[in-house]
PDB file of N, CA and C in Angstrom:
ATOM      1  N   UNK A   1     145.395 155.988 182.766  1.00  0.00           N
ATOM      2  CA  UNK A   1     145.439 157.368 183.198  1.00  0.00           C
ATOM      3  C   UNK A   1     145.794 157.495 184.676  1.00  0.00           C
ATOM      4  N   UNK A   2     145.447 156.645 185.485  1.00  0.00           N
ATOM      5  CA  UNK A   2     145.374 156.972 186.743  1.00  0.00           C
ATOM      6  C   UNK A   2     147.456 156.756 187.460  1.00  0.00           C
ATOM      7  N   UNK A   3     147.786 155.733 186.362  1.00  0.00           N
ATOM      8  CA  UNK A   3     149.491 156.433 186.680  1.00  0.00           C
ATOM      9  C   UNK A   3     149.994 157.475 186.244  1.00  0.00           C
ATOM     10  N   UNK A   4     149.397 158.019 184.844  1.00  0.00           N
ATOM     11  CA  UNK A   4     149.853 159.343 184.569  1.00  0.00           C
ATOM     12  C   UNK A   4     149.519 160.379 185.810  1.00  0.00           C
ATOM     13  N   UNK A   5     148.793 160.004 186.074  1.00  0.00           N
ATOM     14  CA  UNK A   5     148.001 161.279 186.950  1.00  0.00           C
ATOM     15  C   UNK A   5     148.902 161.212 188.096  1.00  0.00           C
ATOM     16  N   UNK A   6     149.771 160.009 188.809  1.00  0.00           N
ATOM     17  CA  UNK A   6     150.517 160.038 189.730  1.00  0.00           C
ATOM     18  C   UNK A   6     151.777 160.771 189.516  1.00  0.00           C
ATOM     19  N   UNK A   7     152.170 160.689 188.542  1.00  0.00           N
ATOM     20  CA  UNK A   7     153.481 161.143 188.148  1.00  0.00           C
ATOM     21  C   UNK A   7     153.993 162.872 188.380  1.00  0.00           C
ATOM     22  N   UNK A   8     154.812 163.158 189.261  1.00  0.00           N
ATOM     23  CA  UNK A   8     154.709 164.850 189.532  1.00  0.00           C
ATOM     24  C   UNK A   8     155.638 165.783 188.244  1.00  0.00           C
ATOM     25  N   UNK A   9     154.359 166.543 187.771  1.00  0.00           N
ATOM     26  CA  UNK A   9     155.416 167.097 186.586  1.00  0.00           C
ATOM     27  C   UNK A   9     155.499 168.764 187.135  1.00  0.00           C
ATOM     28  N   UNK A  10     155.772 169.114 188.224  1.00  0.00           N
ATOM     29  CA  UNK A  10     155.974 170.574 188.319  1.00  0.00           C
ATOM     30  C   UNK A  10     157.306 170.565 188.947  1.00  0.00           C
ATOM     31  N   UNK A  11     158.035 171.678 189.308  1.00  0.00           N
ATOM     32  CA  UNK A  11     159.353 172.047 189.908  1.00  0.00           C
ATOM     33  C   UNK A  11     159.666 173.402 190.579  1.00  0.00           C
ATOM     34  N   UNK A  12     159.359 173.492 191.681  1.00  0.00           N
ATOM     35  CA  UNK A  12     159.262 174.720 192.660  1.00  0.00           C
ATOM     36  C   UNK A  12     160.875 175.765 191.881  1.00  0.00           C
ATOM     37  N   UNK A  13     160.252 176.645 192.584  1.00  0.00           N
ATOM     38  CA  UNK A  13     161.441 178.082 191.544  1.00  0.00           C
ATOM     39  C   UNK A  13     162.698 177.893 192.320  1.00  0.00           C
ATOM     40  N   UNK A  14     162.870 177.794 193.322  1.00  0.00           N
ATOM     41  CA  UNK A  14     164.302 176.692 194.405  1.00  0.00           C
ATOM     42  C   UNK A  14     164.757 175.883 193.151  1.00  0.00           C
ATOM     43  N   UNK A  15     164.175 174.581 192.857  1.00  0.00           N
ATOM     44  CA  UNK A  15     164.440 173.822 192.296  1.00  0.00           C
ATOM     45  C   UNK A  15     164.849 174.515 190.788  1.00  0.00           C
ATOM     46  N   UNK A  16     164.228 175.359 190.043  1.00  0.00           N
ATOM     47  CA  UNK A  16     164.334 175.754 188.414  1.00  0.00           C
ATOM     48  C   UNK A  16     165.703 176.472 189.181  1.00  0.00           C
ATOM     49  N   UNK A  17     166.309 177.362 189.773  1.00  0.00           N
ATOM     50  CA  UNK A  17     167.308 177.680 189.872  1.00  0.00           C
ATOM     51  C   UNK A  17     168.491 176.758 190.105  1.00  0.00           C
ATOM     52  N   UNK A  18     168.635 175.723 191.246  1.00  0.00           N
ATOM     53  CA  UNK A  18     169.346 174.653 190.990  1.00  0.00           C
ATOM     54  C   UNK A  18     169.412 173.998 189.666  1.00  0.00           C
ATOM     55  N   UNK A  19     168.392 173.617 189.217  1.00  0.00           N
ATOM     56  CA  UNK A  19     168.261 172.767 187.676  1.00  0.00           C
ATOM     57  C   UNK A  19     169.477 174.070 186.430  1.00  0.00           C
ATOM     58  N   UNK A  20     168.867 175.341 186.626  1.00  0.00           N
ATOM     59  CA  UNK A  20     169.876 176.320 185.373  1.00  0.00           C
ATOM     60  C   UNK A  20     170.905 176.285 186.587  1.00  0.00           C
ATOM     61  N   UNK A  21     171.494 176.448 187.410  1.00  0.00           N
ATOM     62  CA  UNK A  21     172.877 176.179 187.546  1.00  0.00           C
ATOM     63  C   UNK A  21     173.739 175.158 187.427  1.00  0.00           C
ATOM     64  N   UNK A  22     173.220 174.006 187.457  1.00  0.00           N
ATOM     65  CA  UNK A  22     173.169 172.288 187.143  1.00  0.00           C
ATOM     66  C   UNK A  22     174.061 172.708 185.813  1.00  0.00           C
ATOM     67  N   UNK A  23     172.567 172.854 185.040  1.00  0.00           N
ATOM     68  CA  UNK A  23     173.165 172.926 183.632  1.00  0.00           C
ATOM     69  C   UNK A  23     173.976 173.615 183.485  1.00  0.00           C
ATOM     70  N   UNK A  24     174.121 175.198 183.242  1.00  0.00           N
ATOM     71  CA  UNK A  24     175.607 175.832 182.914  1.00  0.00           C
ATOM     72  C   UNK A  24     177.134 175.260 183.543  1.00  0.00           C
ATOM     73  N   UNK A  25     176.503 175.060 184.469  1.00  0.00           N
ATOM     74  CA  UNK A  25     177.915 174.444 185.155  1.00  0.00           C
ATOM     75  C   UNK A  25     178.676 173.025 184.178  1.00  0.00           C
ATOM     76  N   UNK A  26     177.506 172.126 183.986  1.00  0.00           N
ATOM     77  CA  UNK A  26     177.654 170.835 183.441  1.00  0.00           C
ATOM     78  C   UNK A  26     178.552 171.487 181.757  1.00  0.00           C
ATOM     79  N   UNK A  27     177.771 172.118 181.135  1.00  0.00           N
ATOM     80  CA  UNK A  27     177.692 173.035 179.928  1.00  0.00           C
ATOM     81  C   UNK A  27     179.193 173.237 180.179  1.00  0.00           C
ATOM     82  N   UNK A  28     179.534 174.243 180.953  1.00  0.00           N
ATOM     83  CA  UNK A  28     181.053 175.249 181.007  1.00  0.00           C
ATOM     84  C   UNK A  28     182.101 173.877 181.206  1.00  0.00           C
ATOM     85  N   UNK A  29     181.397 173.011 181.637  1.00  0.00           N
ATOM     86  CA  UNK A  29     182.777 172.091 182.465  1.00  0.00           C
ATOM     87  C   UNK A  29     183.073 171.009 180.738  1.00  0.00           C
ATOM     88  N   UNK A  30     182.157 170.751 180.558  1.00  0.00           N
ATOM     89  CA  UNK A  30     182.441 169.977 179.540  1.00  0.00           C
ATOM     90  C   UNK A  30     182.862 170.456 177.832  1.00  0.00           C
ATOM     91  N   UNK A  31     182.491 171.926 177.751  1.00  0.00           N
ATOM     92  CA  UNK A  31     182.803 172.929 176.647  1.00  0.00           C
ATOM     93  C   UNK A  31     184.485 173.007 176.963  1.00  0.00           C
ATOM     94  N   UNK A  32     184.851 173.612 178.252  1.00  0.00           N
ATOM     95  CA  UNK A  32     186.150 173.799 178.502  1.00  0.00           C
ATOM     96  C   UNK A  32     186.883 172.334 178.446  1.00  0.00           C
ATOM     97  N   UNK A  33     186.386 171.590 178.800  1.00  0.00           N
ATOM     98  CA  UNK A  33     187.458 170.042 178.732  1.00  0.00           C
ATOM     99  C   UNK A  33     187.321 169.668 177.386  1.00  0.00           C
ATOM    100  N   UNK A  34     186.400 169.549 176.441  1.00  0.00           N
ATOM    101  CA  UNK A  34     186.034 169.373 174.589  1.00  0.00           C
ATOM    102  C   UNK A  34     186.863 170.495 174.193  1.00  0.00           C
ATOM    103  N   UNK A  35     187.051 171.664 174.460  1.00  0.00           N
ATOM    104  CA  UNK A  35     187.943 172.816 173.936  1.00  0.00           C
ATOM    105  C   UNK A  35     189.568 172.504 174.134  1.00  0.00           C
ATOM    106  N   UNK A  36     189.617 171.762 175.143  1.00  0.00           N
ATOM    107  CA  UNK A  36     191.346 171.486 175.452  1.00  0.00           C
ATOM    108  C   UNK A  36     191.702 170.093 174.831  1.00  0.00           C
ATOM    109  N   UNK A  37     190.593 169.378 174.977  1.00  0.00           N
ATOM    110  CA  UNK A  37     190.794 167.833 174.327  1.00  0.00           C
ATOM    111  C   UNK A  37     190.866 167.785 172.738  1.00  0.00           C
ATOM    112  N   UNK A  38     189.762 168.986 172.492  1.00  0.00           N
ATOM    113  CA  UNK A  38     190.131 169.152 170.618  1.00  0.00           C
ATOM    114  C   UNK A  38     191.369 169.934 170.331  1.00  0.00           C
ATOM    115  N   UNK A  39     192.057 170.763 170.908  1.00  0.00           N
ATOM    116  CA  UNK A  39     192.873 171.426 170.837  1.00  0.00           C
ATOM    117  C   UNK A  39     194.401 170.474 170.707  1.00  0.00           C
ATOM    118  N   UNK A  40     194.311 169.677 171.818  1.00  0.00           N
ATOM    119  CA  UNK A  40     195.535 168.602 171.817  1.00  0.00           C
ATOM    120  C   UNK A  40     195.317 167.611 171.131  1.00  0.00           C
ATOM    121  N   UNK A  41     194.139 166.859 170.495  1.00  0.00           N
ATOM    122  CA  UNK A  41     193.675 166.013 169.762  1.00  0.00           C
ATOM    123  C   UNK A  41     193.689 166.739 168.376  1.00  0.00           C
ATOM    124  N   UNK A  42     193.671 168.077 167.800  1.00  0.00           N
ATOM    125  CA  UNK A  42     193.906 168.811 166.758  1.00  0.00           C
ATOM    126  C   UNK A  42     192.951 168.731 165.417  1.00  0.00           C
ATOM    127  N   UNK A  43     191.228 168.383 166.324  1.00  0.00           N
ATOM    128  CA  UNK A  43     190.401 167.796 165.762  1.00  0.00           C
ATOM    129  C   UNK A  43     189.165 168.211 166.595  1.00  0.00           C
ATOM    130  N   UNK A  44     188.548 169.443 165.780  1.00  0.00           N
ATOM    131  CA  UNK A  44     187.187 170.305 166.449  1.00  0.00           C
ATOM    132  C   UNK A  44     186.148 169.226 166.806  1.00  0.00           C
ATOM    133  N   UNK A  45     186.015 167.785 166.074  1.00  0.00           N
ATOM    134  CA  UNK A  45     185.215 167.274 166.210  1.00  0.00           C
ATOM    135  C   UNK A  45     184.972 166.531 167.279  1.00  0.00           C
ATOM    136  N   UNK A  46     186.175 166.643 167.863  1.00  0.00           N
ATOM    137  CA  UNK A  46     186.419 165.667 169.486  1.00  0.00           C
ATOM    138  C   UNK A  46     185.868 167.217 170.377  1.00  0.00           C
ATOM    139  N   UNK A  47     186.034 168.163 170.337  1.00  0.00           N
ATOM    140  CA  UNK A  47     185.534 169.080 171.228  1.00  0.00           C
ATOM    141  C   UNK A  47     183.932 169.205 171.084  1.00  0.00           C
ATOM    142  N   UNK A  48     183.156 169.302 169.696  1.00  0.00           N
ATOM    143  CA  UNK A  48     181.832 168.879 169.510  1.00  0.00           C
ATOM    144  C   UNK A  48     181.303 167.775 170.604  1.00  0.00           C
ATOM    145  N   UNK A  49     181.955 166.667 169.688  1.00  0.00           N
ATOM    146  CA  UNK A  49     181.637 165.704 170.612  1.00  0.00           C
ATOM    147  C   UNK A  49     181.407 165.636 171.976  1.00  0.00           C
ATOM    148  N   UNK A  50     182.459 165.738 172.953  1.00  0.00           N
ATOM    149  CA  UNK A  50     182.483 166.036 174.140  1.00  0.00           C
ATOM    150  C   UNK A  50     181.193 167.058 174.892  1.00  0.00           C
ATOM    151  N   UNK A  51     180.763 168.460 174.596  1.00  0.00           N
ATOM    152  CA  UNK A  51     180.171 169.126 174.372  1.00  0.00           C
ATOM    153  C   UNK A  51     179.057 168.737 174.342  1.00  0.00           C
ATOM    154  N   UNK A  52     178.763 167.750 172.680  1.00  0.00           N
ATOM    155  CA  UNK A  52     177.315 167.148 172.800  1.00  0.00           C
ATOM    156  C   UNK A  52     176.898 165.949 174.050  1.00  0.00           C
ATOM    157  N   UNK A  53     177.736 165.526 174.710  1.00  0.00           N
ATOM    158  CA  UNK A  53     177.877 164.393 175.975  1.00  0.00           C
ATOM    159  C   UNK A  53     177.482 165.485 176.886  1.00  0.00           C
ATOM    160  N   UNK A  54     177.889 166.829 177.580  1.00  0.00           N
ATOM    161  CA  UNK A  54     177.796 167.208 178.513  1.00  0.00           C
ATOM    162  C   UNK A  54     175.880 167.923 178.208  1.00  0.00           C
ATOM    163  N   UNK A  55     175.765 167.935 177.235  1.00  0.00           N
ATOM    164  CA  UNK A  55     174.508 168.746 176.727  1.00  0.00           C
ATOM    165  C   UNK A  55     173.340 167.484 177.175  1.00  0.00           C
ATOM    166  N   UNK A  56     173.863 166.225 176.909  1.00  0.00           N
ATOM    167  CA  UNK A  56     172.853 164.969 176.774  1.00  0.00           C
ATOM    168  C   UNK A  56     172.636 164.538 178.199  1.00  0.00           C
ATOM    169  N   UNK A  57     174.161 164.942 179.170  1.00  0.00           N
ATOM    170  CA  UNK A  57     173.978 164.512 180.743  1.00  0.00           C
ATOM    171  C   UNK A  57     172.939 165.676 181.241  1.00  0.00           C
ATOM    172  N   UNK A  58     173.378 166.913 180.858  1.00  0.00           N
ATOM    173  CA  UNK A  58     172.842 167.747 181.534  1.00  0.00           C
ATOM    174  C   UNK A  58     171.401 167.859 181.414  1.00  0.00           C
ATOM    175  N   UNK A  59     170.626 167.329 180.162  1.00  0.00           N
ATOM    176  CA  UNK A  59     169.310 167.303 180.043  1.00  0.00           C
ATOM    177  C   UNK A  59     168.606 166.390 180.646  1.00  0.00           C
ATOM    178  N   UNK A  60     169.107 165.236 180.809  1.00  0.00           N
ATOM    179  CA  UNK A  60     168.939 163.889 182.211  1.00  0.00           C
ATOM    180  C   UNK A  60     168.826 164.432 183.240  1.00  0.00           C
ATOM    181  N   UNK A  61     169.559 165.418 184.046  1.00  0.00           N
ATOM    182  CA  UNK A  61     169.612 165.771 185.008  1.00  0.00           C
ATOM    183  C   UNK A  61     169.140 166.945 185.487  1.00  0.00           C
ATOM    184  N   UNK A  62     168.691 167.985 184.424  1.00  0.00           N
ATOM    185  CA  UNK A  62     167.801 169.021 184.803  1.00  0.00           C
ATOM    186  C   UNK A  62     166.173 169.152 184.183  1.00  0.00           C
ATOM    187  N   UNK A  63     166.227 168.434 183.199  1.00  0.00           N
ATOM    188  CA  UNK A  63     165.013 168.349 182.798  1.00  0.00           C
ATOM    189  C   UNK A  63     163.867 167.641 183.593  1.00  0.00           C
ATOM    190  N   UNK A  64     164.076 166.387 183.881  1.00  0.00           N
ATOM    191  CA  UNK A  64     162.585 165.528 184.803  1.00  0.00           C
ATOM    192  C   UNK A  64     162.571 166.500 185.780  1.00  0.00           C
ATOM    193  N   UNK A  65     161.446 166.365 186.124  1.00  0.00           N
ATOM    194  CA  UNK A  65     161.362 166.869 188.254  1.00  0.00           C
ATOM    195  C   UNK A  65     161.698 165.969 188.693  1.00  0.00           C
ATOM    196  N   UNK A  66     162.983 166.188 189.080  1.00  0.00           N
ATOM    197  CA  UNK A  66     163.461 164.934 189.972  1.00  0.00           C
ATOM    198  C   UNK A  66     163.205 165.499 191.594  1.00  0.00           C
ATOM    199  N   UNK A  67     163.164 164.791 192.683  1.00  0.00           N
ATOM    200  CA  UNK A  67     162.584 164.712 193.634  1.00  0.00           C
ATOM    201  C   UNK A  67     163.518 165.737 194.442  1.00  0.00           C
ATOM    202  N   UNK A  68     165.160 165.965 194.089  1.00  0.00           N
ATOM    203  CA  UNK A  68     165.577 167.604 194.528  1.00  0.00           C
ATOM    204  C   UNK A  68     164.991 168.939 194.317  1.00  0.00           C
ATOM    205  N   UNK A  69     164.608 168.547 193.281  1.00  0.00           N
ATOM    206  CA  UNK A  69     163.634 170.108 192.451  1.00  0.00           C
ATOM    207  C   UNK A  69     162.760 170.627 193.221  1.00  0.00           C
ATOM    208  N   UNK A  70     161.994 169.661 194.159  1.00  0.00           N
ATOM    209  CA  UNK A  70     160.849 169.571 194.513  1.00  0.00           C
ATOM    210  C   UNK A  70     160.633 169.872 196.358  1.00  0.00           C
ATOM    211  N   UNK A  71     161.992 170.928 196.595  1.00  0.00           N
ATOM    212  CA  UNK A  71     161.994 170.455 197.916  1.00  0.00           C
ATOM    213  C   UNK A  71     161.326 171.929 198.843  1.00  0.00           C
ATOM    214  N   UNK A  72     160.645 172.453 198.099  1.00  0.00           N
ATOM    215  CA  UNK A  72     160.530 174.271 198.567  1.00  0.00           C
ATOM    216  C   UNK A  72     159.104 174.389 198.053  1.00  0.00           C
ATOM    217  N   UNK A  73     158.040 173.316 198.179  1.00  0.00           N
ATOM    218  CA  UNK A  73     156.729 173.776 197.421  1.00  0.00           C
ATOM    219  C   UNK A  73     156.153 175.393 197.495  1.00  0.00           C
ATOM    220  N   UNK A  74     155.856 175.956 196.671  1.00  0.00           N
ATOM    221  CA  UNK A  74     154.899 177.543 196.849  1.00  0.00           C
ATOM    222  C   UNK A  74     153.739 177.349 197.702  1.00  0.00           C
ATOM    223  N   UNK A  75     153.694 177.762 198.966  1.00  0.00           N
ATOM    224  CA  UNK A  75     152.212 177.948 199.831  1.00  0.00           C
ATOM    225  C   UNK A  75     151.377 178.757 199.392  1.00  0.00           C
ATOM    226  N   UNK A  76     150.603 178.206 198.768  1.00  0.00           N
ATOM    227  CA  UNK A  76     148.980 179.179 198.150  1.00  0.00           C
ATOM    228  C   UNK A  76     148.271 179.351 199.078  1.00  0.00           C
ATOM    229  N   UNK A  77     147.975 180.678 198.858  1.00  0.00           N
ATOM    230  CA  UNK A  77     146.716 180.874 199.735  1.00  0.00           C
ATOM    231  C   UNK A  77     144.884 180.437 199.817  1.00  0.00           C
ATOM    232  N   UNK A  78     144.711 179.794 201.153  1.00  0.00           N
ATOM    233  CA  UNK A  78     143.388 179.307 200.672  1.00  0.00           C
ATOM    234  C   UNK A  78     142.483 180.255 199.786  1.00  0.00           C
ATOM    235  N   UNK A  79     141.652 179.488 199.049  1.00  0.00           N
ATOM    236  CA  UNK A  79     140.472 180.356 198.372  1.00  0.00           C
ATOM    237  C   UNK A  79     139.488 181.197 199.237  1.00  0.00           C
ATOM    238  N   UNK A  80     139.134 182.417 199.381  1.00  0.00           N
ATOM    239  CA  UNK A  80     137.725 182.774 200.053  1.00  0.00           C
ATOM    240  C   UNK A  80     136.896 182.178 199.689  1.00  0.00           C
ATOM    241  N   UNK A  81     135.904 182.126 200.572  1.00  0.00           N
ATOM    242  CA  UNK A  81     134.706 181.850 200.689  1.00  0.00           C
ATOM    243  C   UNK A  81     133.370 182.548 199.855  1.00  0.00           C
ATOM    244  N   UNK A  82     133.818 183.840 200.135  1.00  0.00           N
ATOM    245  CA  UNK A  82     132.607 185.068 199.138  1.00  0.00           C
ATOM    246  C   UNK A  82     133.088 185.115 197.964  1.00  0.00           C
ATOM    247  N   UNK A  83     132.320 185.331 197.231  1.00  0.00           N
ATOM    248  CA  UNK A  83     132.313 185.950 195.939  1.00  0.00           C
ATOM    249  C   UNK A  83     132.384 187.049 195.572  1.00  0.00           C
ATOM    250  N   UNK A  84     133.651 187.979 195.358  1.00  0.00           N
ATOM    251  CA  UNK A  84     133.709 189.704 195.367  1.00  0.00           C
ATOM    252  C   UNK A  84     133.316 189.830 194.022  1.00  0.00           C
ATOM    253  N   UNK A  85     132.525 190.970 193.906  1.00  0.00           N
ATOM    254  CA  UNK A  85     132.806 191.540 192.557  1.00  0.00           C
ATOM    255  C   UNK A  85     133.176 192.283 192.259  1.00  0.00           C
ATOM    256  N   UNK A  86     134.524 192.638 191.395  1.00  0.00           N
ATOM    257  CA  UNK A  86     135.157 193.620 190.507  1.00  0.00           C
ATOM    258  C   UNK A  86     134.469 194.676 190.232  1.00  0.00           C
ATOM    259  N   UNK A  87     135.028 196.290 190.633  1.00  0.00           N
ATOM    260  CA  UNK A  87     134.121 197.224 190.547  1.00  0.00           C
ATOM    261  C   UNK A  87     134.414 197.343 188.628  1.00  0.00           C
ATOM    262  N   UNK A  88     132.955 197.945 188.026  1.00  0.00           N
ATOM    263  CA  UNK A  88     132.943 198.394 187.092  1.00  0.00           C
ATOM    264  C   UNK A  88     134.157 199.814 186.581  1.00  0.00           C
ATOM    265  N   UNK A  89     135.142 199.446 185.961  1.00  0.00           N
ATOM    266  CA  UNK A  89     136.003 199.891 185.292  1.00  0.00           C
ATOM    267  C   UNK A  89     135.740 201.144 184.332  1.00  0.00           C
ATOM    268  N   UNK A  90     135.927 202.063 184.948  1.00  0.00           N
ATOM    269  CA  UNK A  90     134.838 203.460 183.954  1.00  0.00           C
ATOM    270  C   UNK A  90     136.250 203.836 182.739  1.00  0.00           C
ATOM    271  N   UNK A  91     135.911 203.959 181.852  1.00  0.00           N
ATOM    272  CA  UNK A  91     136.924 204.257 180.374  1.00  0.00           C
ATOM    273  C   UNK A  91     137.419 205.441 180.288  1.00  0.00           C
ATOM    274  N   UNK A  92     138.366 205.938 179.661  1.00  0.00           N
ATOM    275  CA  UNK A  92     139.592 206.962 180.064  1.00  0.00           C
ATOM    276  C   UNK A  92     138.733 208.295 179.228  1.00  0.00           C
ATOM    277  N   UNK A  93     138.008 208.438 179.066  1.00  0.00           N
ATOM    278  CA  UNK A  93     137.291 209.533 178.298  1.00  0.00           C
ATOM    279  C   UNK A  93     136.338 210.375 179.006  1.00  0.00           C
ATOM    280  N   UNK A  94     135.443 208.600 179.821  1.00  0.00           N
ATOM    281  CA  UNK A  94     134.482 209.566 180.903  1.00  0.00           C
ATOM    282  C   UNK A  94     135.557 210.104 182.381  1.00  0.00           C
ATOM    283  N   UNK A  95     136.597 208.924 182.666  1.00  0.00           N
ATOM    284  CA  UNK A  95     137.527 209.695 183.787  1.00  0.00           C
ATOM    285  C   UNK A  95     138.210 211.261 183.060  1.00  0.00           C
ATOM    286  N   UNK A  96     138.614 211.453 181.910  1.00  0.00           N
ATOM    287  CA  UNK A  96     138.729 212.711 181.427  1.00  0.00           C
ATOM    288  C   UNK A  96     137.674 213.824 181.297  1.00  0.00           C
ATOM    289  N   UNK A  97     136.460 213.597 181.044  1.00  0.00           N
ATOM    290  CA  UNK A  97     135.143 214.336 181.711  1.00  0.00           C
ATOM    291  C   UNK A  97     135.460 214.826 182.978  1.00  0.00           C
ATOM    292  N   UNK A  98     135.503 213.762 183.737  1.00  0.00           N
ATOM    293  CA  UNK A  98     135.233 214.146 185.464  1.00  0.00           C
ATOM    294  C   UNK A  98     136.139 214.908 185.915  1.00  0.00           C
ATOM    295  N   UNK A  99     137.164 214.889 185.603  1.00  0.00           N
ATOM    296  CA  UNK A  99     138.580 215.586 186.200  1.00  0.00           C
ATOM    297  C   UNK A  99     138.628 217.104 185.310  1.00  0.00           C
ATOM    298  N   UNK A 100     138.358 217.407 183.996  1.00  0.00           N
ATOM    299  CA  UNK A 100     138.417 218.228 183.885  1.00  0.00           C
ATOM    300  C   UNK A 100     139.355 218.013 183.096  1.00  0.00           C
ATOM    301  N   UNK A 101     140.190 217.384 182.662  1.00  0.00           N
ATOM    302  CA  UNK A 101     141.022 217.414 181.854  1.00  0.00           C
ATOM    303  C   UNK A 101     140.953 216.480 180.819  1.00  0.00           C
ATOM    304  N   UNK A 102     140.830 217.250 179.850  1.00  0.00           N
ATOM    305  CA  UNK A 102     140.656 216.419 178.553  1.00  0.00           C
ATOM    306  C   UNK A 102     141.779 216.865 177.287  1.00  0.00           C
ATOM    307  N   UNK A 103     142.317 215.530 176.483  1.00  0.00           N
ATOM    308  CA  UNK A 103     143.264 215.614 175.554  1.00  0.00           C
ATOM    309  C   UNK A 103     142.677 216.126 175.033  1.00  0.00           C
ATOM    310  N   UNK A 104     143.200 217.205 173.337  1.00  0.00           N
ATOM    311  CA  UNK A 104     142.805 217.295 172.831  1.00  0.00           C
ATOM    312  C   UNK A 104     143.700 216.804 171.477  1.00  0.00           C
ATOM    313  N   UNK A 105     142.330 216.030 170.779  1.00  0.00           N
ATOM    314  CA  UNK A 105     143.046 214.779 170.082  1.00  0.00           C
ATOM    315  C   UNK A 105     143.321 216.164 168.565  1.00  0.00           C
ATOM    316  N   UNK A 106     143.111 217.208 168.099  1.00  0.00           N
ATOM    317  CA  UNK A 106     143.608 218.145 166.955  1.00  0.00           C
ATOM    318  C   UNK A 106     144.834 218.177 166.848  1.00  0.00           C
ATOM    319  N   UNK A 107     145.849 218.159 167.941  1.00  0.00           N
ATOM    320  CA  UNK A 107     146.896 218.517 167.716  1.00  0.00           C
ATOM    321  C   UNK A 107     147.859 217.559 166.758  1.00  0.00           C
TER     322      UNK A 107
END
């Protein structure tokens, strides 16, 4: 466990945007070159093919957190110290009491 636990599996929102432009790009470049290569090859299955190669690089390369992904961490804010408590939440019937205005559910 204690190498799993080393291993970084998150990817700052910097990084998820690089990673989906990665991919479409990889995607468009290799759809359009499988679309011209099956076209002159006169055989859909060479454009598949091709296609499924750019789909298999592109998941290598956007899927792990690779250590580009990772270059913009989110700064959280420290925790307080006190303990607030949440005011009690009054229900839309007694706030319709108080105001004076109340639905009337007949219609």
């Amino acid at each position: 466990m204690g190498f799993l636990d080393s291993v970084p599996t998150h990817m700052d929102y910097k990084g998820q945007k690089l990673a989906e432009q990665i991919f479409q790009a990889i995607i468009m470049l290799f759809g359009i070159v499988g679309f011209i290569w099956g076209y002159v090859c006169e055989q859909f299955v060479q454009t598949v093919y091709i296609l499924g190669a750019g789909f298999v690089l592109s998941c290598i390369l956007t899927l792990p957190p690779w250590p580009m992904y990772r270059r913009n961490p989110v700064a959280w804010q420290k925790p307080q110290q006190h303990v607030a408590t949440a005011p009690v939440v009054e229900n839309t019937v007694q706030l319709a009491r108080k105001s004076g205005k109340r639905k009337d559910k007949s219609r």
